[in-house]
Protein backbone atom coordinates (compact mmCIF):
# COMPACT_ATOMS: atom_id res chain seq x y z
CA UNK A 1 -21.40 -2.92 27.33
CA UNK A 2 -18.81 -2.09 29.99
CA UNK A 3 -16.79 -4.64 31.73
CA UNK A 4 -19.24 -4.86 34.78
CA UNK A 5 -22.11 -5.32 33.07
CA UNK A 6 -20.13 -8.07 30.92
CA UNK A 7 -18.73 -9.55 34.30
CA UNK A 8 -22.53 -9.64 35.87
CA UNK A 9 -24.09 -11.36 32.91
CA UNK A 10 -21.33 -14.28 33.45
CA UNK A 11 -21.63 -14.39 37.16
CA UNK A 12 -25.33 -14.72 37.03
CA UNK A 13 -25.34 -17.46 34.66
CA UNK A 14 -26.94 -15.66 32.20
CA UNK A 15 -24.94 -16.21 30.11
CA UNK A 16 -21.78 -18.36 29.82
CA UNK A 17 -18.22 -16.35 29.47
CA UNK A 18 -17.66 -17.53 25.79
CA UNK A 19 -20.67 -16.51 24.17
CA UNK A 20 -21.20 -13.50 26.14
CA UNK A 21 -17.51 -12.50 24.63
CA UNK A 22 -18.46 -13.27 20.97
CA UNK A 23 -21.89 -11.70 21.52
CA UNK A 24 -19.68 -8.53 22.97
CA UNK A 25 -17.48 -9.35 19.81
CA UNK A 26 -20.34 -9.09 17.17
CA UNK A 27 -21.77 -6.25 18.92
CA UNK A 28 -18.64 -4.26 18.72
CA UNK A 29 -18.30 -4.77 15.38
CA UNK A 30 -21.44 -4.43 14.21
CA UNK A 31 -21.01 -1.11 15.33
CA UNK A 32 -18.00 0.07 14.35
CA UNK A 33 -18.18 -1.13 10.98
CA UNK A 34 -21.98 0.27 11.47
CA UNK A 35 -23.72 -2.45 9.17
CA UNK A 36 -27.45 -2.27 8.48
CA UNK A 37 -29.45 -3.38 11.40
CA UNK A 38 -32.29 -5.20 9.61
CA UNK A 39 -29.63 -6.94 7.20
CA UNK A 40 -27.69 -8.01 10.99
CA UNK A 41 -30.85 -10.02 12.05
CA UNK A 42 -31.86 -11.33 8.68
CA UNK A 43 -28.32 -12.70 8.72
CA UNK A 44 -28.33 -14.25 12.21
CA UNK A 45 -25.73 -15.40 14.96
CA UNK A 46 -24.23 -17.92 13.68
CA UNK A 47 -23.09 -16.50 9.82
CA UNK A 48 -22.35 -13.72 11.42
CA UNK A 49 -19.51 -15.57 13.64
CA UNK A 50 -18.28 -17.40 10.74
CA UNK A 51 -17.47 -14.51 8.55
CA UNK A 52 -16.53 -11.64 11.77
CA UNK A 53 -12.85 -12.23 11.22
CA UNK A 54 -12.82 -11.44 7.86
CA UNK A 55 -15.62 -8.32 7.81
CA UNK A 56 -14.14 -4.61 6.81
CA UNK A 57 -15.91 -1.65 5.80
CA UNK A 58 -14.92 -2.25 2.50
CA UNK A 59 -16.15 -5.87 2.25
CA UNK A 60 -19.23 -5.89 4.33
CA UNK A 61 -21.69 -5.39 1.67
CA UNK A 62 -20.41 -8.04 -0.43
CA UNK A 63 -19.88 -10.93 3.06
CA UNK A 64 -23.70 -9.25 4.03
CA UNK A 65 -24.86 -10.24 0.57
CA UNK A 66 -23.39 -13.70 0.39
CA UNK A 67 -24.34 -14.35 3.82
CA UNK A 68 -28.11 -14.06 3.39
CA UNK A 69 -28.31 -15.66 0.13
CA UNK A 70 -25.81 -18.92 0.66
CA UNK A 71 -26.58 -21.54 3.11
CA UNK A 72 -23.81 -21.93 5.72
CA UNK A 73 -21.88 -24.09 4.18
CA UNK A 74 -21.88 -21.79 1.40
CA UNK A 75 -20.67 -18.89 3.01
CA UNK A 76 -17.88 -21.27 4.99
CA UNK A 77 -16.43 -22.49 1.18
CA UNK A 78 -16.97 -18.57 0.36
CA UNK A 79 -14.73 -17.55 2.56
CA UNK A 80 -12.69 -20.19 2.17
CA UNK A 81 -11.85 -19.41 -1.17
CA UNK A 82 -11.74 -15.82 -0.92
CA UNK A 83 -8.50 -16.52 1.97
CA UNK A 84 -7.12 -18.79 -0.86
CA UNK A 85 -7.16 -15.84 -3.56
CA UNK A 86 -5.13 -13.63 -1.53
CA UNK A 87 -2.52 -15.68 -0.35
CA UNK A 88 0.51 -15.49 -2.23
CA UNK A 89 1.69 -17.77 -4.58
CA UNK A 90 5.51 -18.33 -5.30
CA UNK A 91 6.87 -19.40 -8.68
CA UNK A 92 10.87 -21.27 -8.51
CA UNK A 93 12.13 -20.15 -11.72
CA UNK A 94 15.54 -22.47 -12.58
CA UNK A 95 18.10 -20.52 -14.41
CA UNK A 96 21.71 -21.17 -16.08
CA UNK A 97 23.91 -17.91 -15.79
CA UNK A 98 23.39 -17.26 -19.44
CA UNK A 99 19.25 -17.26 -18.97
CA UNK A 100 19.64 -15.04 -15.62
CA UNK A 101 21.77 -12.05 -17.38
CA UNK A 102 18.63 -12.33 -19.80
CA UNK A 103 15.90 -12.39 -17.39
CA UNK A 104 17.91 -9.94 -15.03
CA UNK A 105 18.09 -7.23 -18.85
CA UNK A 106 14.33 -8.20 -19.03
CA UNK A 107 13.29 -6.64 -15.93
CA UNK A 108 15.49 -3.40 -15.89
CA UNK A 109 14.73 -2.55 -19.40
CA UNK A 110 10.98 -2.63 -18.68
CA UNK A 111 11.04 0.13 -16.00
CA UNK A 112 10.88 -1.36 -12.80
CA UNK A 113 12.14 -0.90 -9.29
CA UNK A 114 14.19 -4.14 -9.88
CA UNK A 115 18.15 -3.45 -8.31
CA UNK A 116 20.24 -5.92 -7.48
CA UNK A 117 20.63 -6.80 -3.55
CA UNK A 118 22.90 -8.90 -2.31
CA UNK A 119 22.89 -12.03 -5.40
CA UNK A 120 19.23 -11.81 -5.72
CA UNK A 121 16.46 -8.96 -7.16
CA UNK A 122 14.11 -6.62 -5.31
CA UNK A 123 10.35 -6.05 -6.43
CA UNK A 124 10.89 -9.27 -9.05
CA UNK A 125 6.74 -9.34 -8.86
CA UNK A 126 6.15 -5.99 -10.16
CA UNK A 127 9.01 -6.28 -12.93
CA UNK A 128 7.31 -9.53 -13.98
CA UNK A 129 4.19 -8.53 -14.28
CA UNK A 130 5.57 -5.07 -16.33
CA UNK A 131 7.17 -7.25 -18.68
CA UNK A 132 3.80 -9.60 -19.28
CA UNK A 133 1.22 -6.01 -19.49
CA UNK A 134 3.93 -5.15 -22.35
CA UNK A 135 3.67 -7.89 -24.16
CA UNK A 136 1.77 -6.41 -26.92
CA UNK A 137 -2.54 -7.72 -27.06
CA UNK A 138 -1.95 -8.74 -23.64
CA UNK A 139 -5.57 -8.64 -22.08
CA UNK A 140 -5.87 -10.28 -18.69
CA UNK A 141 -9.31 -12.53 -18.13
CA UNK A 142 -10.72 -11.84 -14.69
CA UNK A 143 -13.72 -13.83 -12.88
CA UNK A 144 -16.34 -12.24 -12.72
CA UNK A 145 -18.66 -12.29 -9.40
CA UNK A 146 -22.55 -12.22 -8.61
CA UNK A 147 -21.93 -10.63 -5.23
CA UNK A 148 -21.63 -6.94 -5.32
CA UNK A 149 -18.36 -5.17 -4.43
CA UNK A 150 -16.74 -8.37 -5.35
């Protein structure tokens, strides 16, 4: 839909100028991201406005999936909680000089892009989590999901 036809269908009262832009919205995206027509209209309008924001190509199948088989309320938590997974979390560590110069040995001697930067460290994270996977019968637990992709 071009601009004049998406001007006309507001003038004429067809439709009013905020739904005809999140119809425009969904359209566009179903398209780009060019999901499954029949999977679209089992899903319906309204999941399909809650969960636009956060649907990729490489997360449609899964937000598809969850959309037709929770209730919306369901898929609202859903997404909810997936936003809540991927925001970072920080950790304050509290040090004495003596524990830093230990911690600081810790990370450089387990091969990491750690360097010292001003009075601080760079890429602390990935030096953390070196010195954790080296820990020897270290085996992470990870949730499993229903949904696929997830």
């Amino acid at each position: 839909m071009d601009r004049g036809e998406f001007r006309q269908l507001t003038k004429t009262n067809l439709l009013d100028p905020r739904t005809a832009y999140y119809l425009r919205h969904i359209g566009q995206l179903i398209s780009k991201l060019r999901l499954p027509k029949r999977q679209v209209e089992r899903v319906g309008w309204t999941k399909l406005q809650v969960m636009a924001a956060k649907l990729t190509t490489s997360n449609s199948a899964r937000l598809l999936w969850l959309a037709e088989n929770k209730t919306i309320q369901e898929l609202r938590r859903e997404l909810a909680k997936s936003a809540d997974e991927q925001r970072p979390r920080a950790v304050l560590l509290r040090f004495t000089d003596a524990q830093y110069a230990i911690f600081n040995n810790a990370l450089k001697a387990h091969g990491t892009k750690a360097k010292e930067k001003g009075r601080g460290l760079v890429g602390q994270e990935a030096a953390i989590l070196a010195l954790i996977k080296a820990r020897p019968g270290h085996r992470p637990r990870l949730r499993q999901s229903r949904a696929p992709g997830a």
